[in-house]
PDB file of N, CA and C in Angstrom:
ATOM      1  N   UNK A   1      58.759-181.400 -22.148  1.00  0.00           N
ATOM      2  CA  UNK A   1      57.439-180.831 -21.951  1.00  0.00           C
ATOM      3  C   UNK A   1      56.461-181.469 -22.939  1.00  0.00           C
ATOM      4  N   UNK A   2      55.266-181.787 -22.691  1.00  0.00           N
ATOM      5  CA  UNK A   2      54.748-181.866 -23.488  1.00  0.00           C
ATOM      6  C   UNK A   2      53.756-181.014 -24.344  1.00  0.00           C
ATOM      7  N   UNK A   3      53.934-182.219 -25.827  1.00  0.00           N
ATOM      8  CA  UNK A   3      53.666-181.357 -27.085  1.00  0.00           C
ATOM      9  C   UNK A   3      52.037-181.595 -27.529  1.00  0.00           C
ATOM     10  N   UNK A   4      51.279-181.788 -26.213  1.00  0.00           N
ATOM     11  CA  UNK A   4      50.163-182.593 -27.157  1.00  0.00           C
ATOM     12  C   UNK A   4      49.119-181.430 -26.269  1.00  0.00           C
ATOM     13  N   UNK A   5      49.499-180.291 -25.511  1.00  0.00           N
ATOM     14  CA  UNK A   5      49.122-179.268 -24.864  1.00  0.00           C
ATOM     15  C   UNK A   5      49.177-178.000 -25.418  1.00  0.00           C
ATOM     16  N   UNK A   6      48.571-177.053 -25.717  1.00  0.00           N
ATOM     17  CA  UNK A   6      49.056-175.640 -26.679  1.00  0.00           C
ATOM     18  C   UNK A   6      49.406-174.979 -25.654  1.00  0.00           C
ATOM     19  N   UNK A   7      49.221-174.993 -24.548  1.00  0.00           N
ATOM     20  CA  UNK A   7      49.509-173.768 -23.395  1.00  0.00           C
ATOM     21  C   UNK A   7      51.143-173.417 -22.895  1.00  0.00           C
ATOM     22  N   UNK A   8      51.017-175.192 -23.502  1.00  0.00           N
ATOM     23  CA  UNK A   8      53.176-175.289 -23.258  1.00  0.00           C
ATOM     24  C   UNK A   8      53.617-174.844 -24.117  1.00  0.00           C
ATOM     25  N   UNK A   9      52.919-174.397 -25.551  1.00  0.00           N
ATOM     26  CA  UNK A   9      53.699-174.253 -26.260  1.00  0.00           C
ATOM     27  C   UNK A   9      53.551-172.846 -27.179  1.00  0.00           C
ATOM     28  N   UNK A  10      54.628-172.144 -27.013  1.00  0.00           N
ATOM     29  CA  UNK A  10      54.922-170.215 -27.409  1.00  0.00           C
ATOM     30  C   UNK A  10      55.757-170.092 -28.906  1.00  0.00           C
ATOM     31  N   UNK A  11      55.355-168.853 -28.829  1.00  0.00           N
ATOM     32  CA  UNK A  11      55.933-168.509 -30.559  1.00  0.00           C
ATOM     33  C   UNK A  11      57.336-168.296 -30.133  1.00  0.00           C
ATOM     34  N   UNK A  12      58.235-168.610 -30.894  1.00  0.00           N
ATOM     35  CA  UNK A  12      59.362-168.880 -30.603  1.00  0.00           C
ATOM     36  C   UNK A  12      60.324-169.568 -30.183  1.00  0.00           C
ATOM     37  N   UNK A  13      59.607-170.731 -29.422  1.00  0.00           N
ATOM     38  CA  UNK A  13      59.584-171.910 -28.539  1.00  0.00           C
ATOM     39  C   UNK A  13      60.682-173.182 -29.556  1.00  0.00           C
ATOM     40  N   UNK A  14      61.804-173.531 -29.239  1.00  0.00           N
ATOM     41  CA  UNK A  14      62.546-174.526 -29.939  1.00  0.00           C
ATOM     42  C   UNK A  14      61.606-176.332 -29.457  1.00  0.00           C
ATOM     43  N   UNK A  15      61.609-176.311 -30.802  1.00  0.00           N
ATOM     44  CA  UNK A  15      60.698-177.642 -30.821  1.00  0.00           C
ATOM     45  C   UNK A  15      61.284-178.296 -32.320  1.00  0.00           C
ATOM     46  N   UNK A  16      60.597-179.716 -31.551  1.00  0.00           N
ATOM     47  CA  UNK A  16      61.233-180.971 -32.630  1.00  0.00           C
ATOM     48  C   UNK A  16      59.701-181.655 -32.929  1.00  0.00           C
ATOM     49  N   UNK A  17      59.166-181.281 -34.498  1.00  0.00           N
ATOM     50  CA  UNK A  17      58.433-181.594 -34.722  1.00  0.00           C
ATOM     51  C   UNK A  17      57.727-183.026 -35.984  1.00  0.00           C
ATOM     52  N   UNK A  18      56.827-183.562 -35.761  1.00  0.00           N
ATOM     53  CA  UNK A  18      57.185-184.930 -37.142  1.00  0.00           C
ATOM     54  C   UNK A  18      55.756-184.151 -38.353  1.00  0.00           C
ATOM     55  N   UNK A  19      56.609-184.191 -39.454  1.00  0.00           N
ATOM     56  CA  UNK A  19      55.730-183.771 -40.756  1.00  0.00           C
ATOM     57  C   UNK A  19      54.898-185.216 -40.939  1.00  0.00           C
ATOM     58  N   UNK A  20      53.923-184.408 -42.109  1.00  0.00           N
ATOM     59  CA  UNK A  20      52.685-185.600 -41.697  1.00  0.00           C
ATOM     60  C   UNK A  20      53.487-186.708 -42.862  1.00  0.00           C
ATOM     61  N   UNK A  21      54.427-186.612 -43.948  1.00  0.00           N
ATOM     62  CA  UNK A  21      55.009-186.918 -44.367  1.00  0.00           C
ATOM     63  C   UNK A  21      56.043-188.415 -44.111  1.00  0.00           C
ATOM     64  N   UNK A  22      56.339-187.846 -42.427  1.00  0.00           N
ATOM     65  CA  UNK A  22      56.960-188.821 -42.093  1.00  0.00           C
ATOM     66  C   UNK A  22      56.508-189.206 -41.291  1.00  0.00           C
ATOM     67  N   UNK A  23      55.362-189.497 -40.863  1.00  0.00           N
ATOM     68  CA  UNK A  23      54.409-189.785 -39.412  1.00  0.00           C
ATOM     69  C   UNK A  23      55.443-191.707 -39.556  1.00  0.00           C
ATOM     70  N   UNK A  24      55.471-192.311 -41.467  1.00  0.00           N
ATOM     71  CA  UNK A  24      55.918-193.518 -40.846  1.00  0.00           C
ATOM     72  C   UNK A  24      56.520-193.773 -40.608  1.00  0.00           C
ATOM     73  N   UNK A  25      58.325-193.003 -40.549  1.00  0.00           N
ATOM     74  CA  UNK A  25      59.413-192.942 -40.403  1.00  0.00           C
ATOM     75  C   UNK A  25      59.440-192.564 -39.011  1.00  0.00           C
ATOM     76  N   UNK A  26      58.854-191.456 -38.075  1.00  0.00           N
ATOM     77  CA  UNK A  26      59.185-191.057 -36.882  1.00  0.00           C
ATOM     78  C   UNK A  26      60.407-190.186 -37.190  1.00  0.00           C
ATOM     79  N   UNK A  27      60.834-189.917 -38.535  1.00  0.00           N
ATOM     80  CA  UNK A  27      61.883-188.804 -38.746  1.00  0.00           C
ATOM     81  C   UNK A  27      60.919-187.291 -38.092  1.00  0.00           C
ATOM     82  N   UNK A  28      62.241-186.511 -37.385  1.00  0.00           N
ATOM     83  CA  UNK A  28      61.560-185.638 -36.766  1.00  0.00           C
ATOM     84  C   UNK A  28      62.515-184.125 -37.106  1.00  0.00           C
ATOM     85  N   UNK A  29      62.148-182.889 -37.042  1.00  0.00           N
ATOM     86  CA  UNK A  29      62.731-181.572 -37.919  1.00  0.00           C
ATOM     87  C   UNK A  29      62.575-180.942 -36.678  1.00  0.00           C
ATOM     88  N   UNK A  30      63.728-180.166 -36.561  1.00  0.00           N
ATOM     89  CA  UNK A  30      63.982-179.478 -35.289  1.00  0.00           C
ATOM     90  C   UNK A  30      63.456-177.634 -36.126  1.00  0.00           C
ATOM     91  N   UNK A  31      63.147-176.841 -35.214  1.00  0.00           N
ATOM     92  CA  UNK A  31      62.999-175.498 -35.758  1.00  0.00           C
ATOM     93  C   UNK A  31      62.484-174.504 -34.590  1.00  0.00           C
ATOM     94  N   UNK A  32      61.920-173.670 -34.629  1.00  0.00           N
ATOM     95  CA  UNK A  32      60.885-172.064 -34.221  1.00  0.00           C
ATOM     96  C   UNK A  32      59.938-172.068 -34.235  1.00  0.00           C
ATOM     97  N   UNK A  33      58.924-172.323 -33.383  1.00  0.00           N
ATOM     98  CA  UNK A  33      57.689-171.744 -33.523  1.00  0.00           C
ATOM     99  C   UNK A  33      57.291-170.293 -34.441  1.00  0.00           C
ATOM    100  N   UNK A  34      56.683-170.515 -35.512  1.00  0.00           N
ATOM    101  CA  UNK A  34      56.615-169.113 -35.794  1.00  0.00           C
ATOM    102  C   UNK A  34      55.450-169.245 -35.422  1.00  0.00           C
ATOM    103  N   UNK A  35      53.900-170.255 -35.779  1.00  0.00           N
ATOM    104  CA  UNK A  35      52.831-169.810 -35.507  1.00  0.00           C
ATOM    105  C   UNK A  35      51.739-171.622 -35.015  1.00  0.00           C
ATOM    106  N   UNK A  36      51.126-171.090 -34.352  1.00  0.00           N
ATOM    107  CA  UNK A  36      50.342-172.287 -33.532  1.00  0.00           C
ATOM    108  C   UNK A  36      49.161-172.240 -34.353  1.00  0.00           C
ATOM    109  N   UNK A  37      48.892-173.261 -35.229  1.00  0.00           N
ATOM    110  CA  UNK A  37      48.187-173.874 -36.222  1.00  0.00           C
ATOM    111  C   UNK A  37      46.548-174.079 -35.600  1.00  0.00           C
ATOM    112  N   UNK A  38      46.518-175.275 -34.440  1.00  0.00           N
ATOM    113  CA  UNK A  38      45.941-175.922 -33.497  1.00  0.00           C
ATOM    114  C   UNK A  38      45.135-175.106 -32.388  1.00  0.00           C
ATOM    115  N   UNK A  39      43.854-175.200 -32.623  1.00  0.00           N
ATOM    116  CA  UNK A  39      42.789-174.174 -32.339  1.00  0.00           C
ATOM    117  C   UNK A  39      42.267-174.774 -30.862  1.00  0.00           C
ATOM    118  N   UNK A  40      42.499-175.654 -30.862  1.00  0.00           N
ATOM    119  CA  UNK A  40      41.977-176.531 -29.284  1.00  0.00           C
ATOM    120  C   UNK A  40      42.810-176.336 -28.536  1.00  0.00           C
ATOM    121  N   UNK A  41      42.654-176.661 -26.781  1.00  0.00           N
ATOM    122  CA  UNK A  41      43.907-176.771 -25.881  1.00  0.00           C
ATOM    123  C   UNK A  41      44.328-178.149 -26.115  1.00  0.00           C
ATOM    124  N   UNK A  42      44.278-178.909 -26.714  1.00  0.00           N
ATOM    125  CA  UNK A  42      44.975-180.420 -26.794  1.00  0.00           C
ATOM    126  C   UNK A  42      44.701-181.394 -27.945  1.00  0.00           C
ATOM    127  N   UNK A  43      45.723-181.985 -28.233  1.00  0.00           N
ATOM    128  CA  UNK A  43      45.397-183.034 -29.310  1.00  0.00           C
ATOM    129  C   UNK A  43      46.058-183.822 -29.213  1.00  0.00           C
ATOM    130  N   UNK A  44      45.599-185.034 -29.082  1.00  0.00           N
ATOM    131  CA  UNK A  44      46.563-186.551 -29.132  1.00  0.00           C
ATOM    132  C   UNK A  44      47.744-186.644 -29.543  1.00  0.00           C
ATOM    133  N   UNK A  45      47.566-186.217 -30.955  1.00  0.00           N
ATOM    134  CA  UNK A  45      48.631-186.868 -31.960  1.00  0.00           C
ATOM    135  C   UNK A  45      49.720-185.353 -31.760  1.00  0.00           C
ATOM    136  N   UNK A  46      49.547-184.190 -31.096  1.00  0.00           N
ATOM    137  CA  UNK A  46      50.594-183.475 -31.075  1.00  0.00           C
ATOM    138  C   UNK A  46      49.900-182.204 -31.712  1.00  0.00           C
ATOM    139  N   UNK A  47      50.292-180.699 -31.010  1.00  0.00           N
ATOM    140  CA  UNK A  47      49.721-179.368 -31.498  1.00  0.00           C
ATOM    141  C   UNK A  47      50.498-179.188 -32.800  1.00  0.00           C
ATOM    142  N   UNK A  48      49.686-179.038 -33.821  1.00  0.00           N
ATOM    143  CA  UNK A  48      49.899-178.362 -35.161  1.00  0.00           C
ATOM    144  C   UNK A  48      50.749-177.202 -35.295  1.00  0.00           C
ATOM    145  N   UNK A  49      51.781-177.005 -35.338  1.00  0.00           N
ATOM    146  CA  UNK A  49      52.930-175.710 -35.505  1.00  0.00           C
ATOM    147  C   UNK A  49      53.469-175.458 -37.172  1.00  0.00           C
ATOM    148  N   UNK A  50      53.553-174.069 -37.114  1.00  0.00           N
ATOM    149  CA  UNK A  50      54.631-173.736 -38.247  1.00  0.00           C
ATOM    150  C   UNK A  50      55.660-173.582 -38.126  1.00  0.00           C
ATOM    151  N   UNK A  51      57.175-173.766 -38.278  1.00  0.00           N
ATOM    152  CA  UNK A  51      58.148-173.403 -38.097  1.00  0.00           C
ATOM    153  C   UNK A  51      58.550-172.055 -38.924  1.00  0.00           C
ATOM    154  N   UNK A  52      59.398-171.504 -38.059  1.00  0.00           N
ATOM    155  CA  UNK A  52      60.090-170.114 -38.871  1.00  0.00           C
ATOM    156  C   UNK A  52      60.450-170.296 -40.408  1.00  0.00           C
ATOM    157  N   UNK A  53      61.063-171.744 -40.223  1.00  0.00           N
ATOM    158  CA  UNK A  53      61.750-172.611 -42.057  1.00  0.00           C
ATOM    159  C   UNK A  53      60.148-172.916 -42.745  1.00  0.00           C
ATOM    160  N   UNK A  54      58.679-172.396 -42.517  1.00  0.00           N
ATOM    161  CA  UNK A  54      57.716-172.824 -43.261  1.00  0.00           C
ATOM    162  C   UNK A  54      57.438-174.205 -43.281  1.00  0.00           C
ATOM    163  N   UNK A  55      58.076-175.298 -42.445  1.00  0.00           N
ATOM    164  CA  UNK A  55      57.338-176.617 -42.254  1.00  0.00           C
ATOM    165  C   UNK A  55      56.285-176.484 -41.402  1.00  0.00           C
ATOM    166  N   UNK A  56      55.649-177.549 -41.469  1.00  0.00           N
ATOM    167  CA  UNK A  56      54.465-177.612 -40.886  1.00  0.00           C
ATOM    168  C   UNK A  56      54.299-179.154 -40.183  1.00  0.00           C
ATOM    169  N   UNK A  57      54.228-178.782 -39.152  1.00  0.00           N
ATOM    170  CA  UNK A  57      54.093-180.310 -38.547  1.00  0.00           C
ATOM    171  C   UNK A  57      53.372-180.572 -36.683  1.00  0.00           C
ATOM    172  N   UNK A  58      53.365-181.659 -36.402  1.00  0.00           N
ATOM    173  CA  UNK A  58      52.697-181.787 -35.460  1.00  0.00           C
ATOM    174  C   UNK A  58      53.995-181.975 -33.907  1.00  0.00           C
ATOM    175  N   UNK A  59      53.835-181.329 -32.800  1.00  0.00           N
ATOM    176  CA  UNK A  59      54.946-181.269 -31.850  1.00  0.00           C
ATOM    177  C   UNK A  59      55.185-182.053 -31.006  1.00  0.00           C
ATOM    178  N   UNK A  60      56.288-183.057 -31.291  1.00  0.00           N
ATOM    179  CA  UNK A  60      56.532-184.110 -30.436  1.00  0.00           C
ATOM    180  C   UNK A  60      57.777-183.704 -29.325  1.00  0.00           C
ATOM    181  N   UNK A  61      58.065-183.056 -29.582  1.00  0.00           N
ATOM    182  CA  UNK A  61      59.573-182.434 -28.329  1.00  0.00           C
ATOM    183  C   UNK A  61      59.506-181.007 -28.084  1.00  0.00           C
ATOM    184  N   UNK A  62      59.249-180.138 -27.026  1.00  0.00           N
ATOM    185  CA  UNK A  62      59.329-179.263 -26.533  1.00  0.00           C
ATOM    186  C   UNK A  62      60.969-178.801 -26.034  1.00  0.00           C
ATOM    187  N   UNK A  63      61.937-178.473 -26.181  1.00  0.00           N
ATOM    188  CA  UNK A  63      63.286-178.319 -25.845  1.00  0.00           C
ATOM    189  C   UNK A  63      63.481-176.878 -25.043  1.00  0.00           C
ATOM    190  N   UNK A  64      63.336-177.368 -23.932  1.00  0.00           N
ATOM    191  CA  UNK A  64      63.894-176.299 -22.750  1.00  0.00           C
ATOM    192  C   UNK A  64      65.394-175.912 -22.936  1.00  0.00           C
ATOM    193  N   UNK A  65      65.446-174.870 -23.568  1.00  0.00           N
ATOM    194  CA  UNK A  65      66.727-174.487 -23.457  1.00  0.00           C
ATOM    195  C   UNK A  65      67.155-172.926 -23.345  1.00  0.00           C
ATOM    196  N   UNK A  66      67.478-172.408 -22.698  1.00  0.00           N
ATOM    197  CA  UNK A  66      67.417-170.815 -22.752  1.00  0.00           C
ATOM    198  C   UNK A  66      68.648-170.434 -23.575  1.00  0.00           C
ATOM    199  N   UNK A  67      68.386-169.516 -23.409  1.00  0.00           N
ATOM    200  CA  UNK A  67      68.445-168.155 -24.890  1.00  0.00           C
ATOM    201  C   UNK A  67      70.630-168.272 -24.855  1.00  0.00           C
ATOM    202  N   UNK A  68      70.897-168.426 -23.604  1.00  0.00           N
ATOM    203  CA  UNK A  68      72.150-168.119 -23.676  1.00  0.00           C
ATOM    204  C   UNK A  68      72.893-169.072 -23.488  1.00  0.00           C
ATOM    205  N   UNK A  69      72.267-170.480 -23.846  1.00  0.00           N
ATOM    206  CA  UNK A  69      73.186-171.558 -24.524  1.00  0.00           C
ATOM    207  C   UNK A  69      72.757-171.648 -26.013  1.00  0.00           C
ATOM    208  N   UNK A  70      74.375-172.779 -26.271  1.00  0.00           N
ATOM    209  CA  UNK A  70      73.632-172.662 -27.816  1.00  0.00           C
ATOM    210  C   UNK A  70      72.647-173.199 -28.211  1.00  0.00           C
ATOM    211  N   UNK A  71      72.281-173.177 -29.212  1.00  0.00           N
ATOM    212  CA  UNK A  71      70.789-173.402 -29.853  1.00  0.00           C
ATOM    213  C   UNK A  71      70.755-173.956 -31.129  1.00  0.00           C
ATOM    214  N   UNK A  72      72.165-174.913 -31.424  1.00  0.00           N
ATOM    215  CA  UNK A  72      72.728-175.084 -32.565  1.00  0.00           C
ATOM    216  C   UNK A  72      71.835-176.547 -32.597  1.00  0.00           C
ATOM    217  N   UNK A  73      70.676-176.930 -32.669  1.00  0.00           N
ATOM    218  CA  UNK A  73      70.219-178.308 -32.334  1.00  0.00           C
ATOM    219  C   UNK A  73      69.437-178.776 -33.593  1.00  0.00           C
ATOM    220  N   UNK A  74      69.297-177.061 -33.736  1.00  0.00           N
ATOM    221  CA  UNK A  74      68.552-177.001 -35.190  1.00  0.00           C
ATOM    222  C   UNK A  74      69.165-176.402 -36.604  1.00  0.00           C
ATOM    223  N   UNK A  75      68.395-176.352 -37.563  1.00  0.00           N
ATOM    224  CA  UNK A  75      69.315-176.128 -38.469  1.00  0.00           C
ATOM    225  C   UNK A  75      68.797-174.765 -39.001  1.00  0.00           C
ATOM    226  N   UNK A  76      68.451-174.504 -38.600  1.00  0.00           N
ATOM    227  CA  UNK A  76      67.409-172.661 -38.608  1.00  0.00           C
ATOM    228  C   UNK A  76      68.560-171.831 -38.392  1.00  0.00           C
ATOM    229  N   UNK A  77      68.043-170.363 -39.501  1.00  0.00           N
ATOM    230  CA  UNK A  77      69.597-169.736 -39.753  1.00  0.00           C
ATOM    231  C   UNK A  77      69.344-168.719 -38.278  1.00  0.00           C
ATOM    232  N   UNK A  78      68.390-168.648 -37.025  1.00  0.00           N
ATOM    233  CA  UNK A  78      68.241-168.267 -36.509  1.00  0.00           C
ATOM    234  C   UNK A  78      69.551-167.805 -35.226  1.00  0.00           C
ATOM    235  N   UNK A  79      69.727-167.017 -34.731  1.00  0.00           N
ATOM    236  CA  UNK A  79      71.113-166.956 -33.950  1.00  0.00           C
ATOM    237  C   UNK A  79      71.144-166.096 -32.861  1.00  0.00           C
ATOM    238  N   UNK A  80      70.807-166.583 -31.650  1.00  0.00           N
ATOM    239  CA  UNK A  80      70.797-165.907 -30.115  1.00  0.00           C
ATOM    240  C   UNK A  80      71.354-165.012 -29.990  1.00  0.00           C
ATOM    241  N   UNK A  81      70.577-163.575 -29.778  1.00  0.00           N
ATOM    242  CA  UNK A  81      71.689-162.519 -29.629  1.00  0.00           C
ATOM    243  C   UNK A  81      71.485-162.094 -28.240  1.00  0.00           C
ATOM    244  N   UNK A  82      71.852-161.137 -27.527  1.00  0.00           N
ATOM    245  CA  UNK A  82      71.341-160.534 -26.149  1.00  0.00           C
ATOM    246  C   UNK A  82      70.889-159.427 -26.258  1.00  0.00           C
ATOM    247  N   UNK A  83      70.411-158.813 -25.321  1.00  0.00           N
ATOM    248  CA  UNK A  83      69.904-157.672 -25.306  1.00  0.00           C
ATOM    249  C   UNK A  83      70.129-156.473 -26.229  1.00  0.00           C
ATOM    250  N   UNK A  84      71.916-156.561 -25.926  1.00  0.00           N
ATOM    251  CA  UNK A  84      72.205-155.635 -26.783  1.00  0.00           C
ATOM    252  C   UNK A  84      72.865-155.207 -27.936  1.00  0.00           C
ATOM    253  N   UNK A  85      71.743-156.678 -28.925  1.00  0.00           N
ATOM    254  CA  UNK A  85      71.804-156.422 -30.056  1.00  0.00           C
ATOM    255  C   UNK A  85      73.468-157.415 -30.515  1.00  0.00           C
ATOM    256  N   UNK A  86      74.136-157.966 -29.599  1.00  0.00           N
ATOM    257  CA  UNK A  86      75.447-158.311 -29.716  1.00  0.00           C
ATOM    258  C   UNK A  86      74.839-160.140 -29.876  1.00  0.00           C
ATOM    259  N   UNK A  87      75.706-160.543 -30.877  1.00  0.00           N
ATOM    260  CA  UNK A  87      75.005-161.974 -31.102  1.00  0.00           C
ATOM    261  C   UNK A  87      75.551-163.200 -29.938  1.00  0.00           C
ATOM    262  N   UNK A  88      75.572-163.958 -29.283  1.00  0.00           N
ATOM    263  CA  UNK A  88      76.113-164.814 -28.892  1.00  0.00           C
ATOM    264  C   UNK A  88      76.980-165.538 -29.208  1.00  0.00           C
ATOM    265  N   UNK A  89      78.087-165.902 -28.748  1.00  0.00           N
ATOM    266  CA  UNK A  89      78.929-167.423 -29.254  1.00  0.00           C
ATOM    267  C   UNK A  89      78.800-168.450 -28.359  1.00  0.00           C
TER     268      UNK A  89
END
């Protein structure tokens, strides 16, 4: 999906994002939307996100993946549970 749209992109949403840090590397940090930075519907270089882990970076990978596969892609102590409260394996 793309990351250069805010409408694609939700709090909670697993995304792979590049810190401005490493814009020259193209090294990229997988995490959580905790909060959408990026006040416009679009930006070139990628919507401004916070991750749940407090990075901050711009969103180059949107990762479609639902709730009841794993989600191990990232390194967030975050952990899929279901409804009822029972965690996933």
């Amino acid at each position: 999906m793309d990351g250069q749209t805010r409408s694609n992109i939700k709090i909670g949403s697993p995304v792979s994002i590049i810190q401005k840090h490493h814009q020259g590397t193209s090294e990229l940090t997988d995490g959580y939307v905790a909060n959408i930075l990026t006040s416009s519907p679009f930006h070139p270089r990628g919507i401004k996100v916070r991750l749940e882990s407090g990075q901050v970076g711009r969103v180059q990978i949107i990762h479609n993946l639902r709730p009841e596969k794993n989600l191990s892609f990232c390194h967030s102590e975050r952990s899929p549970r279901r409804e009822d409260g029972v965690k996933n394996l």
